[in-house]
PDB file of N, CA and C in Angstrom:
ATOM      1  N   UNK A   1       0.855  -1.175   0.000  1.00  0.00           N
ATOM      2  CA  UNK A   1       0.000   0.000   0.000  1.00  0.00           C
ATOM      3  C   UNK A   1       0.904   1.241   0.000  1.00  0.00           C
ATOM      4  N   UNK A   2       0.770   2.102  -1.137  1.00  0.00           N
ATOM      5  CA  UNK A   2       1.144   3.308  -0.895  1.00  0.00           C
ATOM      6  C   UNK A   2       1.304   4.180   0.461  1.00  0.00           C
ATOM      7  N   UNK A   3       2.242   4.718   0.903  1.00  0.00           N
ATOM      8  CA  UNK A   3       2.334   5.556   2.147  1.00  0.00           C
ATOM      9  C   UNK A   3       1.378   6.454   2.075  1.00  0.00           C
ATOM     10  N   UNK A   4       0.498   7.479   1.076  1.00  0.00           N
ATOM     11  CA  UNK A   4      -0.224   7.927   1.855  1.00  0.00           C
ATOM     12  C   UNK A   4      -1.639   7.916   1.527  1.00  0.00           C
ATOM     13  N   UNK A   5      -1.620   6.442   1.068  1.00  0.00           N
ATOM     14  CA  UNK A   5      -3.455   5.174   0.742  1.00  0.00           C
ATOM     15  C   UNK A   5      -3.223   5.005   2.248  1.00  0.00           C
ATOM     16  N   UNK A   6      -2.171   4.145   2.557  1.00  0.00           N
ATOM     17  CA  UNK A   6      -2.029   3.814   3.543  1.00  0.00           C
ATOM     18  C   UNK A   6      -2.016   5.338   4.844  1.00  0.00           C
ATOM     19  N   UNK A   7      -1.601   6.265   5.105  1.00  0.00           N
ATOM     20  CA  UNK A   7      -2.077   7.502   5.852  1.00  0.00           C
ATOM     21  C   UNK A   7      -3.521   7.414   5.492  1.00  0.00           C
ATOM     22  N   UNK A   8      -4.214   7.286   4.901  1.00  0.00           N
ATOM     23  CA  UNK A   8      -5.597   7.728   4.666  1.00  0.00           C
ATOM     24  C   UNK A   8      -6.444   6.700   5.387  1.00  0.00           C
ATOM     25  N   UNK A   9      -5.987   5.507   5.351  1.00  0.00           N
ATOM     26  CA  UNK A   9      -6.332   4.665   5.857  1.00  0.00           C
ATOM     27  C   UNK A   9      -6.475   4.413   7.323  1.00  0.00           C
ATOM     28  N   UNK A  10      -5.022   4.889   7.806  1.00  0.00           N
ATOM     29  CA  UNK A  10      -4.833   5.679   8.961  1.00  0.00           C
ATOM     30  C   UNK A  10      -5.773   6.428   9.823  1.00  0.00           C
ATOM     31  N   UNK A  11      -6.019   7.387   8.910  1.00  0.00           N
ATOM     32  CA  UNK A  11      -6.671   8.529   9.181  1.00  0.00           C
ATOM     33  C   UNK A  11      -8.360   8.155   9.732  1.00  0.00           C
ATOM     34  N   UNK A  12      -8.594   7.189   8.906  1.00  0.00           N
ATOM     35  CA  UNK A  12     -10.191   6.511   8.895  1.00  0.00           C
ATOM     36  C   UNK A  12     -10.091   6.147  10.311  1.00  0.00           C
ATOM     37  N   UNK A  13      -9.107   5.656  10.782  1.00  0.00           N
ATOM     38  CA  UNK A  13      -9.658   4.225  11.755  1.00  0.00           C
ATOM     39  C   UNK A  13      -9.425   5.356  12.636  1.00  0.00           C
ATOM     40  N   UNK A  14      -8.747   6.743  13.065  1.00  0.00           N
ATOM     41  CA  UNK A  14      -8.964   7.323  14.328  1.00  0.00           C
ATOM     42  C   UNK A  14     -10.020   7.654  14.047  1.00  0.00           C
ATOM     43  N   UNK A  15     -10.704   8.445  13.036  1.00  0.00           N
ATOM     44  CA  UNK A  15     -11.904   9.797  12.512  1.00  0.00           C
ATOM     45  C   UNK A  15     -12.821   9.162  13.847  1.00  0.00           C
ATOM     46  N   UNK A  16     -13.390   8.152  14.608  1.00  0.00           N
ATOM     47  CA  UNK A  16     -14.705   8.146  15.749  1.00  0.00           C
ATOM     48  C   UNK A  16     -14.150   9.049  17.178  1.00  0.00           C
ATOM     49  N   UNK A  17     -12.610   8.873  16.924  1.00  0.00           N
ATOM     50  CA  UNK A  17     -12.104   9.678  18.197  1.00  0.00           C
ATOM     51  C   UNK A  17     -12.326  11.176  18.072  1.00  0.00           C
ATOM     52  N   UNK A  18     -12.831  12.043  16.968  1.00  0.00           N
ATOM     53  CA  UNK A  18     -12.561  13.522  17.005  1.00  0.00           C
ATOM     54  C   UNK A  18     -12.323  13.719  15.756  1.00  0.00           C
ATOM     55  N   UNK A  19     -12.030  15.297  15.771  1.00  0.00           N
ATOM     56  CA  UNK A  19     -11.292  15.673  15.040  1.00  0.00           C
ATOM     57  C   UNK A  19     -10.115  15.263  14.442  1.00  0.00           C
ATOM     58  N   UNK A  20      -9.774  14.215  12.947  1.00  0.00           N
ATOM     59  CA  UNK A  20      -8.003  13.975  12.975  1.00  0.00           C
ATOM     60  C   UNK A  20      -7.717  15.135  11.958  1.00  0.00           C
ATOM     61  N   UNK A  21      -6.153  14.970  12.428  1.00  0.00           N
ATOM     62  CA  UNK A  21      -5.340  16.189  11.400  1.00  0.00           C
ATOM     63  C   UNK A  21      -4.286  15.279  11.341  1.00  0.00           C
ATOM     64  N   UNK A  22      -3.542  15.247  10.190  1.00  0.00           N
ATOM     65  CA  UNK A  22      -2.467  13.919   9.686  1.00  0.00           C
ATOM     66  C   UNK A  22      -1.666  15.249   9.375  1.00  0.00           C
ATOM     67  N   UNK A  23      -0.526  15.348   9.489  1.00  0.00           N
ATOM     68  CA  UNK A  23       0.324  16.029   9.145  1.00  0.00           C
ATOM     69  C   UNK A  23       1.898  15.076   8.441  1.00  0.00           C
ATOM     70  N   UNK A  24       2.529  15.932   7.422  1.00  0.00           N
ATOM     71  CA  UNK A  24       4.167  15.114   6.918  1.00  0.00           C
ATOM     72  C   UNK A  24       4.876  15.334   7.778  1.00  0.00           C
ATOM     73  N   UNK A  25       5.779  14.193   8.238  1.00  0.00           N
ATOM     74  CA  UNK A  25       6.614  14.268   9.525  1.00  0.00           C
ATOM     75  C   UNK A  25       8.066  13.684   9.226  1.00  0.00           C
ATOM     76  N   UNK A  26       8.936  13.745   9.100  1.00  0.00           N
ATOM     77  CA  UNK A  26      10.079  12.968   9.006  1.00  0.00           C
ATOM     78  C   UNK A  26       9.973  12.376   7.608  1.00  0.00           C
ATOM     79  N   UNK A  27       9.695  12.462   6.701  1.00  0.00           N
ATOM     80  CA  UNK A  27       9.022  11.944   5.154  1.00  0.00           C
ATOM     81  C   UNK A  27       7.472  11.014   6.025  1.00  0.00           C
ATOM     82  N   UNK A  28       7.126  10.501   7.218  1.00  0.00           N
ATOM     83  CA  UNK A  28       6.285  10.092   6.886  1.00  0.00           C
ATOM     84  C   UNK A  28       4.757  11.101   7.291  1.00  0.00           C
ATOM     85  N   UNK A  29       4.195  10.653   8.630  1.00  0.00           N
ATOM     86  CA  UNK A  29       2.986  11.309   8.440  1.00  0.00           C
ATOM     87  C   UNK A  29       2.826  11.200  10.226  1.00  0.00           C
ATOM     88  N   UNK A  30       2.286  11.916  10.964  1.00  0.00           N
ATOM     89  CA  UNK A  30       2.034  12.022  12.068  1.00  0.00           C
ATOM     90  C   UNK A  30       0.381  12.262  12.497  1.00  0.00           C
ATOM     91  N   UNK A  31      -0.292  12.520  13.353  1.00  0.00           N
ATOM     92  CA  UNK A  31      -1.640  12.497  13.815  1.00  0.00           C
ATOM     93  C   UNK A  31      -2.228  13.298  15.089  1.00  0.00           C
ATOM     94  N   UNK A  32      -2.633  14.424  14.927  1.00  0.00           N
ATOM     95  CA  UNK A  32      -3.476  14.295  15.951  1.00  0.00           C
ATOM     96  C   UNK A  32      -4.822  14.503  16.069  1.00  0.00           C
ATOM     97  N   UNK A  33      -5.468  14.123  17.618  1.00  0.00           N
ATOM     98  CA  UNK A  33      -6.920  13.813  17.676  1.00  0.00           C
ATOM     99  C   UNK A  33      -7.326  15.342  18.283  1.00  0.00           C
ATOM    100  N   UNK A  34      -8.478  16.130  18.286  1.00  0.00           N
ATOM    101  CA  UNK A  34      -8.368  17.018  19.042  1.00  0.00           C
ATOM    102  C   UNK A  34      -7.305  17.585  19.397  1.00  0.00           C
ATOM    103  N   UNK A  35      -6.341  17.616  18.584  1.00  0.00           N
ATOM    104  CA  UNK A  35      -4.738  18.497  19.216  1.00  0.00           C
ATOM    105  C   UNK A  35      -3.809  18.149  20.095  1.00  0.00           C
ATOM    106  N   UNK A  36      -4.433  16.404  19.907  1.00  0.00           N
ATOM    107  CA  UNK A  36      -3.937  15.471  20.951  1.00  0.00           C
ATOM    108  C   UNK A  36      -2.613  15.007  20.234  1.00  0.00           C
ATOM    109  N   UNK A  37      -1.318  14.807  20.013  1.00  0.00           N
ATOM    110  CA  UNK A  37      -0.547  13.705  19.134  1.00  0.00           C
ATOM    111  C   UNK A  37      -0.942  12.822  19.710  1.00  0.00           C
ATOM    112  N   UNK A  38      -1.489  11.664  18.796  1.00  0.00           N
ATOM    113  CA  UNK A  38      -1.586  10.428  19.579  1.00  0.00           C
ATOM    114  C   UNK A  38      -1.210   9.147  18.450  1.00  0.00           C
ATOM    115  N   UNK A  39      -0.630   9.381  17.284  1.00  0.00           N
ATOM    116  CA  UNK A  39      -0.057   8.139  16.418  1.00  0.00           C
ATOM    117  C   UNK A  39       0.816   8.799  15.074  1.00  0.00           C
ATOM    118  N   UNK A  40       1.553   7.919  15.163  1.00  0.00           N
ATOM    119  CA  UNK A  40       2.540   8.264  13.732  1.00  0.00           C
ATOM    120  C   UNK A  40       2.802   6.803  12.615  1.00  0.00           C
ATOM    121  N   UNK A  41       3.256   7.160  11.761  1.00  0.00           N
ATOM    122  CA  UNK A  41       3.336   6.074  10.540  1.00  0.00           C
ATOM    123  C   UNK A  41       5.440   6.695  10.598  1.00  0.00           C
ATOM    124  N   UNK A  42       5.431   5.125  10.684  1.00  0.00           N
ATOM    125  CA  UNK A  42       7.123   4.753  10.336  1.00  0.00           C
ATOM    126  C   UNK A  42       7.250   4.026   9.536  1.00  0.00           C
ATOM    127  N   UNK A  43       7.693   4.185   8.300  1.00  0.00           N
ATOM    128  CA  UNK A  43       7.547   2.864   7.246  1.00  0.00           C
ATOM    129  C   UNK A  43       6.209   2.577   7.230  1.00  0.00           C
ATOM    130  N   UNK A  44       6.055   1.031   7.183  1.00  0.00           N
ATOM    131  CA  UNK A  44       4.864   0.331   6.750  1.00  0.00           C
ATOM    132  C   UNK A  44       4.517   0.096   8.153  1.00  0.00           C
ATOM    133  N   UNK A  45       4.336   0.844   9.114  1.00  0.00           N
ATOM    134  CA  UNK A  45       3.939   1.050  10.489  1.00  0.00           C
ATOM    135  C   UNK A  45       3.312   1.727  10.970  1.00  0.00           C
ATOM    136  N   UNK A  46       1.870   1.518  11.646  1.00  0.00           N
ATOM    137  CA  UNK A  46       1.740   2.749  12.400  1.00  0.00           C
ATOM    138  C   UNK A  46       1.701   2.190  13.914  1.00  0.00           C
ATOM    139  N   UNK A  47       1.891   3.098  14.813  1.00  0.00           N
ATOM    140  CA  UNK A  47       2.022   3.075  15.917  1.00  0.00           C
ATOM    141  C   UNK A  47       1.039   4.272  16.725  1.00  0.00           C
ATOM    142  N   UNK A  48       0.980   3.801  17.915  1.00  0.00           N
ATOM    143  CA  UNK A  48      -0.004   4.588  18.681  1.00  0.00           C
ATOM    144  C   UNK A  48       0.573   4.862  20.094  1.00  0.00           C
ATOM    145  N   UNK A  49       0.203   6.321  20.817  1.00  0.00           N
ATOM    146  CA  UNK A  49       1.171   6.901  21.256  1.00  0.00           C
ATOM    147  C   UNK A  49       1.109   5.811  23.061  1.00  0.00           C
ATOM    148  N   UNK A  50       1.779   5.125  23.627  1.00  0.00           N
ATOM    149  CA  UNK A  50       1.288   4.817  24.911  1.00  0.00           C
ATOM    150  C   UNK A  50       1.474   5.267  26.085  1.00  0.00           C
ATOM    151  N   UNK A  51       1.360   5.194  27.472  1.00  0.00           N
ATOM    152  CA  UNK A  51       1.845   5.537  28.981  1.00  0.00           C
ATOM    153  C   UNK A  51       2.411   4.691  29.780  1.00  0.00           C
ATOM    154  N   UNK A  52       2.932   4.690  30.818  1.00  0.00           N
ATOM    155  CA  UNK A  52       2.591   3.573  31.962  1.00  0.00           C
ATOM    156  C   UNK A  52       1.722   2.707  31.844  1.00  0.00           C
ATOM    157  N   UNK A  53       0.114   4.079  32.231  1.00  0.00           N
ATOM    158  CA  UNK A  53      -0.939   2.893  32.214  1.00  0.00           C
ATOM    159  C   UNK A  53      -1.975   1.763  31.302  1.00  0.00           C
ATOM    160  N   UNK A  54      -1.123   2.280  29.892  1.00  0.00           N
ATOM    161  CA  UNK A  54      -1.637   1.580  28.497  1.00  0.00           C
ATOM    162  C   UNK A  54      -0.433   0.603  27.891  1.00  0.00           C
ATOM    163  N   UNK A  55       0.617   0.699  28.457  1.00  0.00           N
ATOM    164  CA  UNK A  55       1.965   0.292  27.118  1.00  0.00           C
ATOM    165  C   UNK A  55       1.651  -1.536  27.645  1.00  0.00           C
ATOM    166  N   UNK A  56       1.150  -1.729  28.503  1.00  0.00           N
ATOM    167  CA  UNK A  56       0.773  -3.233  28.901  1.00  0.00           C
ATOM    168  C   UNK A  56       0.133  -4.084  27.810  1.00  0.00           C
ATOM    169  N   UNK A  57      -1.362  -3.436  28.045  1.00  0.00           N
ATOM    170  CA  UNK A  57      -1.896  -3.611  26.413  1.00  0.00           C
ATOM    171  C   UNK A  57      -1.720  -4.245  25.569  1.00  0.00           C
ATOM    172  N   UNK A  58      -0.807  -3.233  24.912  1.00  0.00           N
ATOM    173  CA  UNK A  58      -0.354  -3.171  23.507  1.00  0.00           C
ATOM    174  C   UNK A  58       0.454  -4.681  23.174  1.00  0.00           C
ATOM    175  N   UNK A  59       1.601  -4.387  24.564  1.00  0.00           N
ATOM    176  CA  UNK A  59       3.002  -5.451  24.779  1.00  0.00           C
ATOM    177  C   UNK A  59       2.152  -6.571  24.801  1.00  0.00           C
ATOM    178  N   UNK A  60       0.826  -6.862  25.654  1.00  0.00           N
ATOM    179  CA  UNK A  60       0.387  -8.429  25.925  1.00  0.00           C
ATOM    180  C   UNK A  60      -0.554  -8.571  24.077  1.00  0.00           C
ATOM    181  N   UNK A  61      -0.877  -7.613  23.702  1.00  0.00           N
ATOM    182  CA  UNK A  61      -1.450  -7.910  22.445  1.00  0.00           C
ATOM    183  C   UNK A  61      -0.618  -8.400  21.421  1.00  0.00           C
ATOM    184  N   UNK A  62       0.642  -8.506  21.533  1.00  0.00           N
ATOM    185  CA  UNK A  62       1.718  -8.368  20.794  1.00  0.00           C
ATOM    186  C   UNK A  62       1.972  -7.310  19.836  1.00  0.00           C
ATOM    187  N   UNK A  63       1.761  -6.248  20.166  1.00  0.00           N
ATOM    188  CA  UNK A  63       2.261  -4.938  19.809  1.00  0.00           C
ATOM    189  C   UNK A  63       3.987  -4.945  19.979  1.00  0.00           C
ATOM    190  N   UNK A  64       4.380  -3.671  18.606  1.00  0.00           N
ATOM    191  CA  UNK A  64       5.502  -3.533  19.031  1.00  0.00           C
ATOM    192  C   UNK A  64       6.024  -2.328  19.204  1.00  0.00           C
ATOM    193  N   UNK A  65       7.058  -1.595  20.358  1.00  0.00           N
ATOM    194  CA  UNK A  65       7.571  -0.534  20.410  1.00  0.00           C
ATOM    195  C   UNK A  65       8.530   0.068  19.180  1.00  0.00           C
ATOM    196  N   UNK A  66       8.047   1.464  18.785  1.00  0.00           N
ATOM    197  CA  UNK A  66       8.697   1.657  18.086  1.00  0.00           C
ATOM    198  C   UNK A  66       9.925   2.496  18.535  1.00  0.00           C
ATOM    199  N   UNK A  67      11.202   1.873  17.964  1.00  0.00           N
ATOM    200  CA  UNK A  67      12.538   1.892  18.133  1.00  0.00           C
ATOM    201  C   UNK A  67      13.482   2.402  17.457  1.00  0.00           C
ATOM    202  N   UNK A  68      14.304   3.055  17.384  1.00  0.00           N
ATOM    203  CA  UNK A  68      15.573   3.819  16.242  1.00  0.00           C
ATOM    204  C   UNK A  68      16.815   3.978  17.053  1.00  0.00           C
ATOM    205  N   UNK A  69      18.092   3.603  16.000  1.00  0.00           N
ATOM    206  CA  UNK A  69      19.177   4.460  16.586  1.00  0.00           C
ATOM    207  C   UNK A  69      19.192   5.774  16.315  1.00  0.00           C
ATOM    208  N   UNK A  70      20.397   6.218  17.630  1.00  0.00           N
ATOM    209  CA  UNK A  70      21.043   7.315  17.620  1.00  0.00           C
ATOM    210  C   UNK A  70      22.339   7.280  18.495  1.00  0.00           C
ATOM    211  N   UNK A  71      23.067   7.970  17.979  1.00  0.00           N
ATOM    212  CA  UNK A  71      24.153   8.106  17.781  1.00  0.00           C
ATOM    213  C   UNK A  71      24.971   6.815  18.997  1.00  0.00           C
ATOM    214  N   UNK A  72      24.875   5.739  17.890  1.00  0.00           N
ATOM    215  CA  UNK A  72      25.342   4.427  18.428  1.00  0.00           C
ATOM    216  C   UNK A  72      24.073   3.416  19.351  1.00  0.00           C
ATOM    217  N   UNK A  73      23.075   4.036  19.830  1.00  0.00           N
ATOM    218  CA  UNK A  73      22.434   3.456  20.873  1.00  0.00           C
ATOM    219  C   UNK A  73      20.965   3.097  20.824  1.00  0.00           C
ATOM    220  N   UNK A  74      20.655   2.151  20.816  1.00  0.00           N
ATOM    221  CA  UNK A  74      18.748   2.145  20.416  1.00  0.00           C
ATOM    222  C   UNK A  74      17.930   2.924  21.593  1.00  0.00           C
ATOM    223  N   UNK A  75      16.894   3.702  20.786  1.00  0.00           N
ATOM    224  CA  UNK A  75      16.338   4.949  21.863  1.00  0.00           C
ATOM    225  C   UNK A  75      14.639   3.932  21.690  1.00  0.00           C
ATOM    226  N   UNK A  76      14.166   4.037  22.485  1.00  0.00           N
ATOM    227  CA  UNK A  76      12.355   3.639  22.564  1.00  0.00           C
ATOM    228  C   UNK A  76      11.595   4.679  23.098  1.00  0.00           C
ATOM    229  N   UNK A  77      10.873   5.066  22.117  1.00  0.00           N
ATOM    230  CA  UNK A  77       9.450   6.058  22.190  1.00  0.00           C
ATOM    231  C   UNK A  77       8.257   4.966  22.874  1.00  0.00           C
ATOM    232  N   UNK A  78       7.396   6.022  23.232  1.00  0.00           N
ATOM    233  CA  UNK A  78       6.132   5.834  23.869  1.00  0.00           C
ATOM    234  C   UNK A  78       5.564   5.477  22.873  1.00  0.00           C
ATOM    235  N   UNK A  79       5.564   4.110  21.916  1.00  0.00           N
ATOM    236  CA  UNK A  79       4.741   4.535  20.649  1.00  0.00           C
ATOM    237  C   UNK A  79       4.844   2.866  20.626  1.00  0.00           C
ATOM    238  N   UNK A  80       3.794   2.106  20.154  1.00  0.00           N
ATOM    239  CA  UNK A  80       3.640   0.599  20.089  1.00  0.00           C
ATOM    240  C   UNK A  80       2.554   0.658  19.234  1.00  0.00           C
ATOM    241  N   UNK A  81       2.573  -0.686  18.020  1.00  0.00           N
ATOM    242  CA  UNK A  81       1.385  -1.037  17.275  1.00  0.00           C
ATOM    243  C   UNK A  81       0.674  -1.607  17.513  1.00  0.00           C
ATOM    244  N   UNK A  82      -0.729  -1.521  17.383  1.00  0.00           N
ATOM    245  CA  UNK A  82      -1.843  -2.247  17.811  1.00  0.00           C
ATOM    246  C   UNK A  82      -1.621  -3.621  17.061  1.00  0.00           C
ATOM    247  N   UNK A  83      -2.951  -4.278  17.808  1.00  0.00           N
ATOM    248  CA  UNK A  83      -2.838  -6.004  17.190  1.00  0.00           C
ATOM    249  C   UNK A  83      -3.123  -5.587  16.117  1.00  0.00           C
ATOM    250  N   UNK A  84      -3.241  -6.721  14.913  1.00  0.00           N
ATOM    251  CA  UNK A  84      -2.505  -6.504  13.697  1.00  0.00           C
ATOM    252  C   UNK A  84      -4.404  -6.208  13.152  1.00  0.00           C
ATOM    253  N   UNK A  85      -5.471  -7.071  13.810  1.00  0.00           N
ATOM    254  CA  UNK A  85      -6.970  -6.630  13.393  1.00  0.00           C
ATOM    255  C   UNK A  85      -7.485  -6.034  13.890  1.00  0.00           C
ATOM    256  N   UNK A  86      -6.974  -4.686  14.239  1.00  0.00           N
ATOM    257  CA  UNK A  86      -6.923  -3.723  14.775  1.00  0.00           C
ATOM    258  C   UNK A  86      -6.932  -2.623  13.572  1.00  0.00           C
ATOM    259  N   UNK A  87      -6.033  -3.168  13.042  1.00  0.00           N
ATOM    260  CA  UNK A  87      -5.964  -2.273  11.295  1.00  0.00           C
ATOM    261  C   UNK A  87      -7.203  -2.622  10.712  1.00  0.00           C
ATOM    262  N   UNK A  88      -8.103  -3.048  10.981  1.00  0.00           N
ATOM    263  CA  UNK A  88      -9.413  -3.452  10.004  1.00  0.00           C
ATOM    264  C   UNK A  88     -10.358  -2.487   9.884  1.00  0.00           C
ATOM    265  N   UNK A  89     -10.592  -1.860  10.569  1.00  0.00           N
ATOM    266  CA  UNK A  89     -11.658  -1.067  10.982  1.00  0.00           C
ATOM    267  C   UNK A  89     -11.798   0.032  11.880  1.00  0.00           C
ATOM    268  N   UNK A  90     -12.244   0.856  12.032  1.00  0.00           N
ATOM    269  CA  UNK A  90     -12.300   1.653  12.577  1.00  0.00           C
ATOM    270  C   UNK A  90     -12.655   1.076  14.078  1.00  0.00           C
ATOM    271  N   UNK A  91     -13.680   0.479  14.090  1.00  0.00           N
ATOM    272  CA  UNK A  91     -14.094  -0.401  15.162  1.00  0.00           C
ATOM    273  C   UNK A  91     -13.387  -1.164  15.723  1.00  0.00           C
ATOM    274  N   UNK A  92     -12.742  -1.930  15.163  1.00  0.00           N
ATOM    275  CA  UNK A  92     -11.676  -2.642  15.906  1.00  0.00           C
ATOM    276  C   UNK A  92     -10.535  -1.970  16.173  1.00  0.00           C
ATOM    277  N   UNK A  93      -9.984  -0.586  15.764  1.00  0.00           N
ATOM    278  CA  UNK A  93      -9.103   0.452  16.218  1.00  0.00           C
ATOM    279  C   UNK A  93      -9.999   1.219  17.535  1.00  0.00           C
ATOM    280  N   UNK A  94     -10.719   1.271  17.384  1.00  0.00           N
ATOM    281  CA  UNK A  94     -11.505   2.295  18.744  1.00  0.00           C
ATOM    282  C   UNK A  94     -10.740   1.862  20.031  1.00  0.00           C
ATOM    283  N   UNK A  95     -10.419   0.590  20.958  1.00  0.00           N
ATOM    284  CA  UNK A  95      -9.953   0.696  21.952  1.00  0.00           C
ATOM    285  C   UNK A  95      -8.461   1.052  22.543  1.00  0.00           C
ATOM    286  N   UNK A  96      -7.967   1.102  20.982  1.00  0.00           N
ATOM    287  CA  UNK A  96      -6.720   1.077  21.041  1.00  0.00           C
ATOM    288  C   UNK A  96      -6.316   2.743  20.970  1.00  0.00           C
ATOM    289  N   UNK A  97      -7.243   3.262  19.664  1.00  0.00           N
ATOM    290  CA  UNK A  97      -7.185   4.539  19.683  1.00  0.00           C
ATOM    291  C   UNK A  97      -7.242   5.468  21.444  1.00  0.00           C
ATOM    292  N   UNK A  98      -8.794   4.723  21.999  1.00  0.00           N
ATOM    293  CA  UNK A  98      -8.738   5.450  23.209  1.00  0.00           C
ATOM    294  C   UNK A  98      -7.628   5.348  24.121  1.00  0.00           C
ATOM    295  N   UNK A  99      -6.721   4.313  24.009  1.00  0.00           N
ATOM    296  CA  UNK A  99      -5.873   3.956  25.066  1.00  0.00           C
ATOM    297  C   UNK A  99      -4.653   5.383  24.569  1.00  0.00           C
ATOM    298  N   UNK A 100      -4.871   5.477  23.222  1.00  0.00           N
ATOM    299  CA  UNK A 100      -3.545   6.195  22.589  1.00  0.00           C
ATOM    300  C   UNK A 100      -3.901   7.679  23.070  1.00  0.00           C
ATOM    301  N   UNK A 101      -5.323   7.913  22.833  1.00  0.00           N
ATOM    302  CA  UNK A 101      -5.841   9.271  23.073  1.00  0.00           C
ATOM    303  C   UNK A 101      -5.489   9.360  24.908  1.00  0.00           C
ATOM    304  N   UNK A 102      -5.640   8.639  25.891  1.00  0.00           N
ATOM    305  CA  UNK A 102      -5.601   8.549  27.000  1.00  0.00           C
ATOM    306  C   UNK A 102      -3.988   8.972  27.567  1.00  0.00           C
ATOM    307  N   UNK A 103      -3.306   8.515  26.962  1.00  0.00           N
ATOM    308  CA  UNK A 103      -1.892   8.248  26.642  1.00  0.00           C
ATOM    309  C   UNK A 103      -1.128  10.231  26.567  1.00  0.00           C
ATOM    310  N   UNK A 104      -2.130  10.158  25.305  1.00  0.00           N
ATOM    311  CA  UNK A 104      -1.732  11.778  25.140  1.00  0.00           C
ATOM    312  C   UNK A 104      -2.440  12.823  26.150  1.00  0.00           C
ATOM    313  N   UNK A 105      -3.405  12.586  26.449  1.00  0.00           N
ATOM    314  CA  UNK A 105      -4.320  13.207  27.674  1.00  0.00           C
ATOM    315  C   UNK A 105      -3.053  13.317  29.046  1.00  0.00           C
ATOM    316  N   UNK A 106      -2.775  12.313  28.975  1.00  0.00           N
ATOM    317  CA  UNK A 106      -1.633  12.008  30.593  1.00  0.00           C
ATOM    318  C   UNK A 106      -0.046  12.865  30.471  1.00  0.00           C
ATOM    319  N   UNK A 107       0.479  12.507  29.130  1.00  0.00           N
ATOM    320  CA  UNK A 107       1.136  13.830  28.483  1.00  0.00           C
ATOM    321  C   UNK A 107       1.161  14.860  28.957  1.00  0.00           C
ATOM    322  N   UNK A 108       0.082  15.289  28.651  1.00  0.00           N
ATOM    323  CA  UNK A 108      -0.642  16.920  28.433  1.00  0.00           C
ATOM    324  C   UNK A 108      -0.340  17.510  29.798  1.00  0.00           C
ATOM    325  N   UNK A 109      -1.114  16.848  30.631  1.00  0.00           N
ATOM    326  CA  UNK A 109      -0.834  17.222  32.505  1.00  0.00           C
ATOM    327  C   UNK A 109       0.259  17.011  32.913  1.00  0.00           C
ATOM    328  N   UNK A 110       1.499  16.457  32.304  1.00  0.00           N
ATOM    329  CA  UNK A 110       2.676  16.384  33.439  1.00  0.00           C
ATOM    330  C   UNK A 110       3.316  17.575  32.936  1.00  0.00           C
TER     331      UNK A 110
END
């Protein structure tokens, strides 16, 4: 899938959470809900933003953290992919979305 069939696609499965705005980020594409960041596309990835009290979730769903070097050392973001039929639908993204939206909510206050 094209990177941005695939952003659009993206874009669908948050649209029940709010307002989305997809923005170009790093060549790929970033997200937020209500002005929330709460997911980005890495490659053929998207990921959703997590906390403390969500990154469990994701990890027991078999989600994965998304990861990069820098300068020599692997760094890990707050950011993990939902189960894989999770990508199906908007509906089957909804709990994951809220956990991501929740995620960015907890953000916001520290």
């Amino acid at each position: 899938m094209r990177i941005d069939a695939f952003a659009e696609h993206c874009h669908e499965l948050l649209s029940p959470l709010g307002a989305v705005r997809r923005r170009r980020m790093f060549g790929s594409h970033g997200f937020d809900v209500d002005g929330l960041f709460v997911a980005l596309i890495v490659g053929d990835d998207f990921y959703l933003k997590t906390c403390a009290a969500t990154q469990a979730a994701f990890e027991a769903a078999g989600g994965r953290p998304f990861r990069y070097q820098r300068a020599g050392r692997e760094v890990q973001l707050g950011f993990w992919t939902p189960p894989a039929e999770a990508m199906d639908s908007p509906q089957a993204m909804a709990p994951w979305a809220r956990r991501a939206l929740a995620a960015a909510l907890a953000a916001r206050r520290r």
